[in-house]
Protein backbone atom coordinates (compact mmCIF):
# COMPACT_ATOMS: atom_id res chain seq x y z
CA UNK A 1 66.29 74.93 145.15
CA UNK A 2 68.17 71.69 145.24
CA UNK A 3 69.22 72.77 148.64
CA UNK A 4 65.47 73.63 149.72
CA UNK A 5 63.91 70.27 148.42
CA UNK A 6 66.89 68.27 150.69
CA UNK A 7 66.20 70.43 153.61
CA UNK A 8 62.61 70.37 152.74
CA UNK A 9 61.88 66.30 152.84
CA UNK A 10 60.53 65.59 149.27
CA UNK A 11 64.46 64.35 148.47
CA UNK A 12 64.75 62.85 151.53
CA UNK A 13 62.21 60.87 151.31
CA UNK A 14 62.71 60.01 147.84
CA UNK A 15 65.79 58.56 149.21
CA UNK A 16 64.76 57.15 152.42
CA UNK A 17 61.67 55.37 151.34
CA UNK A 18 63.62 53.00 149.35
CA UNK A 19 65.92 52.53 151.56
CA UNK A 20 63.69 51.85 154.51
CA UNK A 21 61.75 49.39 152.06
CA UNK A 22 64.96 47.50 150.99
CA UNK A 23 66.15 47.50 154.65
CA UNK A 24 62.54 45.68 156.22
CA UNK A 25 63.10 42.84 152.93
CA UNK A 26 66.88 42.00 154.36
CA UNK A 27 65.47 42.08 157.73
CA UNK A 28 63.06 39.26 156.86
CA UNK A 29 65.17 37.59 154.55
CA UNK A 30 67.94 37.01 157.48
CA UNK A 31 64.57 35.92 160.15
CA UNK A 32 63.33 33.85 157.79
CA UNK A 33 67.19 32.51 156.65
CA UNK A 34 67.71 31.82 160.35
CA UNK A 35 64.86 29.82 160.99
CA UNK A 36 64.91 27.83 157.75
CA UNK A 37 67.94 25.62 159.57
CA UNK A 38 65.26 24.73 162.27
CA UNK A 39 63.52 21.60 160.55
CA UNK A 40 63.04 18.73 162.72
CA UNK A 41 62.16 17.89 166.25
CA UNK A 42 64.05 17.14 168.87
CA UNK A 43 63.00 14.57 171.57
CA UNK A 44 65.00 14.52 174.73
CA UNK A 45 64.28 12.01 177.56
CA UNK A 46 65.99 9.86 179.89
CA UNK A 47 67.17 6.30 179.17
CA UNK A 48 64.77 4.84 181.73
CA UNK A 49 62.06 5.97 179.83
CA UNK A 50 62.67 4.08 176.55
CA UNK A 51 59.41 2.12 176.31
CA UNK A 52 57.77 5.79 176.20
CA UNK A 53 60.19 6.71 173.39
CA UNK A 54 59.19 3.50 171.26
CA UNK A 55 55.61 4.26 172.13
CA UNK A 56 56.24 7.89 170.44
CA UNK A 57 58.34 6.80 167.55
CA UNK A 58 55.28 4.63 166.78
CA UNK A 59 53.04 7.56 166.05
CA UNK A 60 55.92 10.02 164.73
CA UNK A 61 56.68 7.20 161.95
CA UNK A 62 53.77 7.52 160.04
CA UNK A 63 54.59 10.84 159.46
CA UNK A 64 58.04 10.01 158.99
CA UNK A 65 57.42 7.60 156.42
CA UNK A 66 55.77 10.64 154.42
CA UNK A 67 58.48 12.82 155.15
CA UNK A 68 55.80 15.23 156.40
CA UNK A 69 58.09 14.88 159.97
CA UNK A 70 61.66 14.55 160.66
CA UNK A 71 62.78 13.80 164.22
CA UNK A 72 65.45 12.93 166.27
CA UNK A 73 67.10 11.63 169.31
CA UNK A 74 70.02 9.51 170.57
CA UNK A 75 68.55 5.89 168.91
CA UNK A 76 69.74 8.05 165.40
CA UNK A 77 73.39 8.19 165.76
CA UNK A 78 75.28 5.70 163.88
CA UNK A 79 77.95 3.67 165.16
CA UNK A 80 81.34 5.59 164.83
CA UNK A 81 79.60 8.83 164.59
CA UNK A 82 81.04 11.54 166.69
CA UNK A 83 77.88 11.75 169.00
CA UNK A 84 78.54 14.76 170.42
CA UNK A 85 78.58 16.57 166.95
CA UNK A 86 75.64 14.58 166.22
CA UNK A 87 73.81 16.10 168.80
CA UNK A 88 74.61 19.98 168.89
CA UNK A 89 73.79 19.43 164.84
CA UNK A 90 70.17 17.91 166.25
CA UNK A 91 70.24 20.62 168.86
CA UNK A 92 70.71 23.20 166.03
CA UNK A 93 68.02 22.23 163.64
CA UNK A 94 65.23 21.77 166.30
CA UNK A 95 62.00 23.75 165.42
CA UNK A 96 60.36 21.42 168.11
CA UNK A 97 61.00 19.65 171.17
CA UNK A 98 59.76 16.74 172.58
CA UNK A 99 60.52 16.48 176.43
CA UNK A 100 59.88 13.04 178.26
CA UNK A 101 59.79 14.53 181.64
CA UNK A 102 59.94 11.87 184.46
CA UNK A 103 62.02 11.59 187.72
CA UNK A 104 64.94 10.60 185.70
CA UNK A 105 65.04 13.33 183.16
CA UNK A 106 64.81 15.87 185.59
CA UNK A 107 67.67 14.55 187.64
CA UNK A 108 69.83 13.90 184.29
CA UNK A 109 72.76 16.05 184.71
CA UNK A 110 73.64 15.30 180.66
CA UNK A 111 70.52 17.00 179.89
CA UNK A 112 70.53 19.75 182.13
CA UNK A 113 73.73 20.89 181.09
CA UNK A 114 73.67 19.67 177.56
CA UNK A 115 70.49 19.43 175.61
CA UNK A 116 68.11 21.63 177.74
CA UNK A 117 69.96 25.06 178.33
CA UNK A 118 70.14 25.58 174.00
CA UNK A 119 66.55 24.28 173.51
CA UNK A 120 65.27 27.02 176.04
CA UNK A 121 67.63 29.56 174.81
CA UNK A 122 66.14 28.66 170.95
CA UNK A 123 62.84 28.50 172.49
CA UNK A 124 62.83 31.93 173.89
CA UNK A 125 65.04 33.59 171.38
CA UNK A 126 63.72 32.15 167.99
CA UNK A 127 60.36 30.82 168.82
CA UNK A 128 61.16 27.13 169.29
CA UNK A 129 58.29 24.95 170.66
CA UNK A 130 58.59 23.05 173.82
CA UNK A 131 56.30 20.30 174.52
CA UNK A 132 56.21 18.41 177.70
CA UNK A 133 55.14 15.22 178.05
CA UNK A 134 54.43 14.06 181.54
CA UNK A 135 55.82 10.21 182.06
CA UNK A 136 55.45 9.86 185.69
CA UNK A 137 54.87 11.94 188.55
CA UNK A 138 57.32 14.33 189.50
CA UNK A 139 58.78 17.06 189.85
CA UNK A 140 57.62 19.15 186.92
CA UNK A 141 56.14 22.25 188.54
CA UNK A 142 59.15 22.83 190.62
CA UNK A 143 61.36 22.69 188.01
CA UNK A 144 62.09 25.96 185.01
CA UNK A 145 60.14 23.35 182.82
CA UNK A 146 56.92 24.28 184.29
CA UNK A 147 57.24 27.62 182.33
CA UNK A 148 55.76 25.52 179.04
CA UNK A 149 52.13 24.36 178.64
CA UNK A 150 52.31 20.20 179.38
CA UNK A 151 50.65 18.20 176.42
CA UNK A 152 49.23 16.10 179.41
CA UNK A 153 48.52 17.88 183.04
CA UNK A 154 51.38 16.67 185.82
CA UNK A 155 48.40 15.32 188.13
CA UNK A 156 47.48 12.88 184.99
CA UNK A 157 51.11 11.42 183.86
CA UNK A 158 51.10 8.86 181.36
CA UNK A 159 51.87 6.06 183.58
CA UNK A 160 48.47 6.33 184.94
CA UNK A 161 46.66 6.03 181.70
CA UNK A 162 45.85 3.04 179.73
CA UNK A 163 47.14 1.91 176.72
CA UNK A 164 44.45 3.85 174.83
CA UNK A 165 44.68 7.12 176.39
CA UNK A 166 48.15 6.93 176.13
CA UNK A 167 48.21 6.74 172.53
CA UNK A 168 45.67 9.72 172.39
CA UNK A 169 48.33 11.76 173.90
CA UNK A 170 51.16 10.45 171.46
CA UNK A 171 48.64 11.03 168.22
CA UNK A 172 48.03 14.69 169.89
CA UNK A 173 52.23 15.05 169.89
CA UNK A 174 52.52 13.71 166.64
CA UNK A 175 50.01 16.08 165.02
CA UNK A 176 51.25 19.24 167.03
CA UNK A 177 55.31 18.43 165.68
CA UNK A 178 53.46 18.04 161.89
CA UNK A 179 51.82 21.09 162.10
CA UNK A 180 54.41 22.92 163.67
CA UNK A 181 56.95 21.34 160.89
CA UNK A 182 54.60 22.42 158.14
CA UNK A 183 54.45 25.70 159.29
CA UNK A 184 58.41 26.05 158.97
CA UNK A 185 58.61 24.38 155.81
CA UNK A 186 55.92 26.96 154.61
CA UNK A 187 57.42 29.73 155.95
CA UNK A 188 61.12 28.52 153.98
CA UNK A 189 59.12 28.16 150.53
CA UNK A 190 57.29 31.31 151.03
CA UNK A 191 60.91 33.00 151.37
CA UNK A 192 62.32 31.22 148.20
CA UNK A 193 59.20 32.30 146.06
């Protein structure tokens, strides 16, 4: 009988079944345990573009200030840090990122070989976001970049935009990195309930 009932499926299934069930929970767990690290954004862009970066910070801050965002880029290594470490850590905990695309950042070597090739990986692997935020005219849709959705079309850059319109674009980055943020921090407290 015992023999009939494995055969059979009613035993096997008694066994599988849990099994199966405990199998999907550690499967989630470790998806949900690997994307709890990503908690911040990451904003890469080119040194010649630092008024844009000010002009971002200015909008990510109030956030910031709540702690509803966390961001980062090169302005937050201290002096004496190793910044290399400092930025594969950043690189590592992105759940968002912030591109400043202009002629300069596309022709940056240091972030073509360095912060763009694990952002993409992340991004296509784990679900990381990838906004692009046209500066200046350029290159954009001849580069791999032009893959992602632009916050701001390529034939309207930033540069060409008042001060106003400008700022609408930097309040529409700022609330898409919240959101996006709030979605991961969800997503970590619904895994530790």
């Amino acid at each position: 009988m015992l023999v009939e009932l494995w055969r059979g499926g009613p035993l096997l299934l008694w066994l599988v079944q849990p099994l199966q069930a405990l199998q999907k929970k550690v499967k989630k767990k470790m998806h949900v345990e690997k994307r709890l690290d990503r908690y911040q954004a990451f904003i890469s862009y080119s040194q010649y573009d630092r008024r844009s970066l000010d002009e971002l910070h200015a909008h990510l801050d109030h956030y910031a200030l709540s702690q509803a965002v966390d961001y980062w880029d090169d302005t937050k290594i201290p002096p004496g840090a190793k910044w290399r470490e400092e930025l594969q850590k950043a690189l590592r905990n992105a759940a968002i990122a912030i591109l400043l695309v202009s002629p300069e950042f596309l022709a940056s070597g240091f972030i073509a070989r360095n912060e763009l090739p694990p952002l993409l990986k992340a991004a296509e692997e784990e679900g990381v976001t990838v906004l692009c935020v046209i500066l200046r005219h350029c290159l954009f849709l001849d580069s791999h970049l032009k893959a992602f959705q632009a916050v701001n079309p390529p034939s309207n850059p930033l540069s060409e935009m008042s001060r106003g319109r400008r700022d609408a674009v930097w309040v529409k980055v700022a609330r898409i990195v919240k959101d996006r943020l709030q979605r991961e921090q969800d997503r970590g407290n619904e895994s530790i309930v």
